[in-house]
Protein backbone atom coordinates (compact mmCIF):
# COMPACT_ATOMS: atom_id res chain seq x y z
CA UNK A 1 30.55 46.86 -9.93
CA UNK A 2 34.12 47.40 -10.09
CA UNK A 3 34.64 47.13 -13.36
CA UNK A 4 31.87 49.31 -14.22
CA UNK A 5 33.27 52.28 -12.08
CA UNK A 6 36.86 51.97 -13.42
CA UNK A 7 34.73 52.27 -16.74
CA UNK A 8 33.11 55.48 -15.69
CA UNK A 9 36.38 56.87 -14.78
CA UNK A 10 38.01 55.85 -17.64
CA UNK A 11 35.30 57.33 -19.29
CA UNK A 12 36.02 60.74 -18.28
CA UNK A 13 39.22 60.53 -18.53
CA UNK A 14 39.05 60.18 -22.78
CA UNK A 15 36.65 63.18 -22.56
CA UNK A 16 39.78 65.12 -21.96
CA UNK A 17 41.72 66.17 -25.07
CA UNK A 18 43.88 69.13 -23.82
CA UNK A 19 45.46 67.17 -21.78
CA UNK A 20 49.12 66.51 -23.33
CA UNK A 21 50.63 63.15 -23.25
CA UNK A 22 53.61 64.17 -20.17
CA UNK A 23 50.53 65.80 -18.13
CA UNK A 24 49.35 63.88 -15.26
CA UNK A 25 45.30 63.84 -15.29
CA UNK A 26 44.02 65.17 -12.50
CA UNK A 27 40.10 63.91 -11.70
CA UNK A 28 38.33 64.73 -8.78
CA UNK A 29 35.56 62.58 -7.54
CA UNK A 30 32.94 63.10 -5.03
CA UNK A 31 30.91 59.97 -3.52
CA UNK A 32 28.01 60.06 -0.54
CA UNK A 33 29.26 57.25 1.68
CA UNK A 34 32.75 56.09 1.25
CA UNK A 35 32.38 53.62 4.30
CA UNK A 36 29.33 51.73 2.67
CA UNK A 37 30.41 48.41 1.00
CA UNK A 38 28.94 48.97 -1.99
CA UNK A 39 30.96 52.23 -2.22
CA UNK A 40 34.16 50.88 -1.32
CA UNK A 41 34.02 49.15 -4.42
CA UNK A 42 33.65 51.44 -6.27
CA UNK A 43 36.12 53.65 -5.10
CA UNK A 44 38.58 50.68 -5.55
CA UNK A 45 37.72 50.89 -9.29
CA UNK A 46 38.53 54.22 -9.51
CA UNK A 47 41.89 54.00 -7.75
CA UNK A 48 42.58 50.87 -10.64
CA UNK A 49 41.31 53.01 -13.13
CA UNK A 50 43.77 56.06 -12.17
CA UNK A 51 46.33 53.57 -11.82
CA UNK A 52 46.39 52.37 -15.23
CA UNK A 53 45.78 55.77 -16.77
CA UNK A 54 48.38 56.88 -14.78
CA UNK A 55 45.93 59.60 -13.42
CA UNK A 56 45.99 61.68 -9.92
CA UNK A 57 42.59 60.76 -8.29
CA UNK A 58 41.03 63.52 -5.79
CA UNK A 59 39.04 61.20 -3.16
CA UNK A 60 36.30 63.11 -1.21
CA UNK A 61 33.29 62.45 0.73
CA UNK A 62 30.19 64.61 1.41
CA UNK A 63 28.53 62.31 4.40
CA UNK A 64 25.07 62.58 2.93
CA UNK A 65 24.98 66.71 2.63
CA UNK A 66 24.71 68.33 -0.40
CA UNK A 67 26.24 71.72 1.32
CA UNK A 68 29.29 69.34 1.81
CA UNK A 69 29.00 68.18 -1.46
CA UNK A 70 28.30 71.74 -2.98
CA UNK A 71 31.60 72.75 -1.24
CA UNK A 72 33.45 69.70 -2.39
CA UNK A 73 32.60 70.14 -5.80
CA UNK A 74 33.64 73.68 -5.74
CA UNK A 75 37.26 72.67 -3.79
CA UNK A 76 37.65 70.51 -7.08
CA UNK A 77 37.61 73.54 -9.61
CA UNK A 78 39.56 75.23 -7.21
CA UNK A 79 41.98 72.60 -7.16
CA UNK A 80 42.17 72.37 -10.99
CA UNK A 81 40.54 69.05 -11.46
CA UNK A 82 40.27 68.46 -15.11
CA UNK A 83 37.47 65.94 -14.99
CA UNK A 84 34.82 65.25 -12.02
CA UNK A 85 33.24 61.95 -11.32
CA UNK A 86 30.51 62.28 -8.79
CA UNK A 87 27.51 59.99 -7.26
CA UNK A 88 25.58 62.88 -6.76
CA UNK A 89 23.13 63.14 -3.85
CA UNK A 90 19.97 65.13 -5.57
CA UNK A 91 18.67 65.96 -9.22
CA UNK A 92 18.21 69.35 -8.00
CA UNK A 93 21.23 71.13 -5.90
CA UNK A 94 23.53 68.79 -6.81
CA UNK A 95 22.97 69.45 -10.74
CA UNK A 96 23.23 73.22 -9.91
CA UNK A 97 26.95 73.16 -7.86
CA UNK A 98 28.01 70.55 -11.35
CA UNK A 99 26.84 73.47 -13.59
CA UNK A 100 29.64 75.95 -12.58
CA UNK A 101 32.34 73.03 -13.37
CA UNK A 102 30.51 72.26 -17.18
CA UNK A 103 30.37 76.09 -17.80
CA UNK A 104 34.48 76.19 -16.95
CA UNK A 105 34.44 73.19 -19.71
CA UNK A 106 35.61 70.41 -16.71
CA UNK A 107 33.70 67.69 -17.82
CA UNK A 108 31.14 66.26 -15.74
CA UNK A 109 30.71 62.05 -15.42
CA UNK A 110 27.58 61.65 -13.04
CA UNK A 111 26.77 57.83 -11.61
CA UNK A 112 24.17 56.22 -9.97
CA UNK A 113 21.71 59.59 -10.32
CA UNK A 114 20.83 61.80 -12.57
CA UNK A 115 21.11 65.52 -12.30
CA UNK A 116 19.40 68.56 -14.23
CA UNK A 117 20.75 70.41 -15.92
CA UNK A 118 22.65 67.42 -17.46
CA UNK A 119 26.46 66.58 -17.19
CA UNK A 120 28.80 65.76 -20.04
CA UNK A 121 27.63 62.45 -19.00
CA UNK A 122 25.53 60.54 -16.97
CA UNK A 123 25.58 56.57 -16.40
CA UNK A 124 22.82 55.20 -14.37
CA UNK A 125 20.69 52.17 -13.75
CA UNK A 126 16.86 51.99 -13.76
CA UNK A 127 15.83 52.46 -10.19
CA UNK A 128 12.58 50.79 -10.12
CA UNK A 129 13.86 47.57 -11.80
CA UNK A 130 16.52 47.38 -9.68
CA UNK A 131 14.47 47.34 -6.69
CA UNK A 132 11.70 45.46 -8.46
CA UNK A 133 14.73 42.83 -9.22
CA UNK A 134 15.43 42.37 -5.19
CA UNK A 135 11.31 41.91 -4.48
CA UNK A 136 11.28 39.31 -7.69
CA UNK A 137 14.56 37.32 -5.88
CA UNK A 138 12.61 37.39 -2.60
CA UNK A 139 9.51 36.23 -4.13
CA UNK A 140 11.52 33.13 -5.69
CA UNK A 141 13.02 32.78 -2.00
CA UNK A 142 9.96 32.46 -0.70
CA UNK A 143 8.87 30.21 -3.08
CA UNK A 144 11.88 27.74 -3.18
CA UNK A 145 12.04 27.36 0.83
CA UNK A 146 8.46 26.96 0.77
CA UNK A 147 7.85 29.49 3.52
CA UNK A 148 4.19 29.96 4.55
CA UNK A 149 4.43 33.60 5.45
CA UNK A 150 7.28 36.13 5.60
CA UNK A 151 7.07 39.11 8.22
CA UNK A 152 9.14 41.58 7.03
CA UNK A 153 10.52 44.87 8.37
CA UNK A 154 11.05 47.13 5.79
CA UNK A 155 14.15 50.12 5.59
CA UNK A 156 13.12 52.48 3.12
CA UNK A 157 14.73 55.66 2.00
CA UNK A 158 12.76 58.91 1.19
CA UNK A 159 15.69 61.04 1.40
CA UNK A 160 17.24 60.78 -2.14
CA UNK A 161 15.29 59.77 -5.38
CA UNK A 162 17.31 56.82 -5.85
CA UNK A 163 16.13 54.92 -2.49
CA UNK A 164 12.51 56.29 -3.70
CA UNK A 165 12.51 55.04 -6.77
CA UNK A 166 14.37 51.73 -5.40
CA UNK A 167 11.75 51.25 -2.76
CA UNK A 168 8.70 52.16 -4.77
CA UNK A 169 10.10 49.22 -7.60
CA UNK A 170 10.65 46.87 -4.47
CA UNK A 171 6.95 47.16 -2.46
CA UNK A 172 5.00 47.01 -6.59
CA UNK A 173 7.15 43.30 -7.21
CA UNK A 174 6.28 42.33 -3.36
CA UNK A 175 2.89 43.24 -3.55
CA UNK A 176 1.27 40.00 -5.15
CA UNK A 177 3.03 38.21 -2.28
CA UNK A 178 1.25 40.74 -0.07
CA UNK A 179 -1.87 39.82 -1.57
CA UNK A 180 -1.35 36.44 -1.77
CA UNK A 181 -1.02 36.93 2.41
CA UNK A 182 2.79 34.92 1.93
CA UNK A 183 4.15 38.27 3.34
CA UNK A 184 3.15 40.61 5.50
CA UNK A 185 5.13 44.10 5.94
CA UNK A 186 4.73 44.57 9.21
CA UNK A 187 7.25 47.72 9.53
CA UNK A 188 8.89 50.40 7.47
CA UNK A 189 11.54 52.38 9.18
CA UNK A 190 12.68 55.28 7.46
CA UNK A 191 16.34 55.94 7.19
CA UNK A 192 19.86 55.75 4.77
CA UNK A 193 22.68 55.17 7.56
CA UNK A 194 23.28 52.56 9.25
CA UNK A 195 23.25 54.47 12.53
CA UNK A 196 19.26 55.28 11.85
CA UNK A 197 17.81 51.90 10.94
């Protein structure tokens, strides 16, 4: 995961052609959850990335709210950031606060969600399969510790399309195993921070 943020960053940062060779690059970059561990590795990759592009990196954090994002993503044009990388939080609102920036000409690296109108550009996985992936590696779990029946307890995420389309791929690969009465889902909790589930 590392490797693929730096490349993100990176990324943006050869979008960039007015900036001279004695300028120092400044990129801003907006995440959802810098305390999640998934997220701290990826903001590692970014600081490497900076690093060897000898770039300034502008760290900030909207806490799951996209008026904290919206306002973070307008403190970077203020700020003169000449490239944002952001894991934006919805499609919607977040595409609309990016606009402003690609209409100024900053360009725009989204990751992890897409946004409309579109960034410069955007590098994402396929949500379903990835959560399709996690219900296949259970499945093969199940079946190499030859356990009778699984109860689960599900934490799903309606909140962002991401976790929707991560769950949705997750319950369709689980389902035969449903079927098949080897698990039984016997909760879904509904919630994205660790403080809800």
């Amino acid at each position: 995961m590392k490797k693929i943020i730096m490349l993100f960053l990176v990324c943006s940062m050869f979008l960039l052609t007015s900036c001279g060779k004695d300028d120092k690059l400044t990129v801003g970059s907006v995440i959802f959850e810098g305390t999640n561990e998934w997220f701290v590795e990826a903001i590692a990759g970014m600081k490497d990335a900076a690093k060897k592009q000898d770039a300034e990196l502008i760290l900030s954090d909207s806490r799951y709210d996209v008026n904290v994002e919206r306002d973070l993503i307008q403190e970077q044009i203020k700020n003169k950031a000449e490239a944002i990388v952001i894991c934006p939080l919805t499609v919607g609102e977040s595409g609309l606060a990016l606009k402003e920036a690609s209409d100024l000409g900053i360009p725009v690296v989204t990751w992890n969600t897409v946004v409309n109108p579109p960034p410069t550009v955007q590098v994402v996985v396929d949500n379903a399969r990835l959560g399709a992936a996690t219900g296949e590696y259970l499945g093969e779990y199940i079946k190499k510790n030859n356990i009778k029946k699984l109860t689960a307890l599900c934490i799903i995420n309606t909140e962002f399309s991401i976790g929707v389309e991560r769950c949705d791929g997750f319950m369709k690969s689980v389902q035969p195993l449903v079927n098949e009465k080897k698990m039984e889902v016997a909760f879904s909790v509904k919630g994205h921070l660790y403080e809800e589930t």
